[in-house]
Protein backbone atom coordinates (compact mmCIF):
# COMPACT_ATOMS: atom_id res chain seq x y z
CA UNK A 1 -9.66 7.46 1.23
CA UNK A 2 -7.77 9.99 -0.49
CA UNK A 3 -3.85 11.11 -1.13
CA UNK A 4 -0.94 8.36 -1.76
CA UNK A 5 -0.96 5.31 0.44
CA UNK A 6 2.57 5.40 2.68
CA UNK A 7 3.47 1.77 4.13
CA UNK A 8 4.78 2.41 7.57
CA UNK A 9 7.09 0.15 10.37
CA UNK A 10 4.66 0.40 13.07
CA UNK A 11 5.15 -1.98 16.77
CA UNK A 12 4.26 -4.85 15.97
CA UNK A 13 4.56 -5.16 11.96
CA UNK A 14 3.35 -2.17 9.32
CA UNK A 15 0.43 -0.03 8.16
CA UNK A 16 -0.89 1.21 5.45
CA UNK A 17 -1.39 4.84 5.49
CA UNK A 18 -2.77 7.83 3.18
CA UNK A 19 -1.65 11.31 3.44
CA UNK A 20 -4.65 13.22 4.62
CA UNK A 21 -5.23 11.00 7.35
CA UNK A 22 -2.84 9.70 10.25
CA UNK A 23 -5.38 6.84 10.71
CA UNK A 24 -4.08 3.34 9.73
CA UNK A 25 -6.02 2.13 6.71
CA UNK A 26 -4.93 -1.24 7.80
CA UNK A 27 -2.42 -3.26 9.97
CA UNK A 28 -0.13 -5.98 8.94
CA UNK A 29 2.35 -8.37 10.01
CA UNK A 30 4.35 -8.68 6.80
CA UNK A 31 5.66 -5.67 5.11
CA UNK A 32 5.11 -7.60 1.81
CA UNK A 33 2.05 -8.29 2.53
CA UNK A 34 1.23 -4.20 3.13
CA UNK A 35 2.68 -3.53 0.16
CA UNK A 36 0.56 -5.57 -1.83
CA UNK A 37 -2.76 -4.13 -0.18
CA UNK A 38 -1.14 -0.49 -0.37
CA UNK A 39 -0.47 -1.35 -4.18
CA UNK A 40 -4.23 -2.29 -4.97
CA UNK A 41 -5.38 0.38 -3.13
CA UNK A 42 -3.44 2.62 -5.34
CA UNK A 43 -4.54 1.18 -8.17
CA UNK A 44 -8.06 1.63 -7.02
CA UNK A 45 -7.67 5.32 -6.79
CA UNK A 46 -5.43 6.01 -9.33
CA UNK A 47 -2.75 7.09 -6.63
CA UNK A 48 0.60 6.11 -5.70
CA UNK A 49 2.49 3.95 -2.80
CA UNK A 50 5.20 4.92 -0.93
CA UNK A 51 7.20 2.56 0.96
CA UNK A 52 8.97 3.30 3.84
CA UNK A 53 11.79 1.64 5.55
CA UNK A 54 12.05 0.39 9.43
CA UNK A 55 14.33 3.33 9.78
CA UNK A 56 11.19 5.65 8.39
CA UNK A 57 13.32 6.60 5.02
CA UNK A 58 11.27 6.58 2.02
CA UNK A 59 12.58 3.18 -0.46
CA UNK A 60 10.47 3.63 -2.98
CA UNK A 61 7.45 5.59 -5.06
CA UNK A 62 4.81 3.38 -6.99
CA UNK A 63 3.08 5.46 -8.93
CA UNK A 64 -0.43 4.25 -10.36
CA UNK A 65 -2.24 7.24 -11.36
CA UNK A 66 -2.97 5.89 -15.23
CA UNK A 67 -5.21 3.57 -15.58
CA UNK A 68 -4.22 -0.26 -14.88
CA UNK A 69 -6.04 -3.44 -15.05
CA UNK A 70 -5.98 -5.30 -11.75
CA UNK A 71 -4.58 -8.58 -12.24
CA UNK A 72 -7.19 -11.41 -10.56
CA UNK A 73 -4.31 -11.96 -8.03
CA UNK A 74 -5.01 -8.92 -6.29
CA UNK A 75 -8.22 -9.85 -5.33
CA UNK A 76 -7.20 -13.19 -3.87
CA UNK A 77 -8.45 -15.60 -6.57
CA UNK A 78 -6.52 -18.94 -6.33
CA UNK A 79 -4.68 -20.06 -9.32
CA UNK A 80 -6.44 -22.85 -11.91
């Protein structure tokens, strides 16, 4: 996977898309819950999000190309 990570209305819910490739990375119900994957992703890569509306318009631009930490969150570890 390479290029930014767009989060997309699609039927049905949203995807999670990169620039160089009109493949969905992944599909989702929730927009939130897109936008979290899309954000990890990002920071994975040291890329950015970019999140669409319904309407197609871009919202917002996340960018994540310095280096973060991933919080444990993002990898689904339950709170103590």
């Amino acid at each position: 996977m390479t290029g930014d990570f767009h989060v997309l209305a699609v039927p049905g819910g949203w995807s999670i898309q990169t620039e160089t490739d009109p493949t969905p990375v992944a599909r989702y119900e929730l927009r939130d819950t897109a936008i979290q994957d899309a954000r990890v992703l990002a920071m994975q890569t040291r890329t950015s999000v970019i999140i669409h509306g319904i309407d197609g318009n871009i919202e917002a631009r996340e960018s994540f190309r310095e280096p973060t930490e991933l919080p444990s969150s993002a990898f689904g570890t339950p709170n103590a």
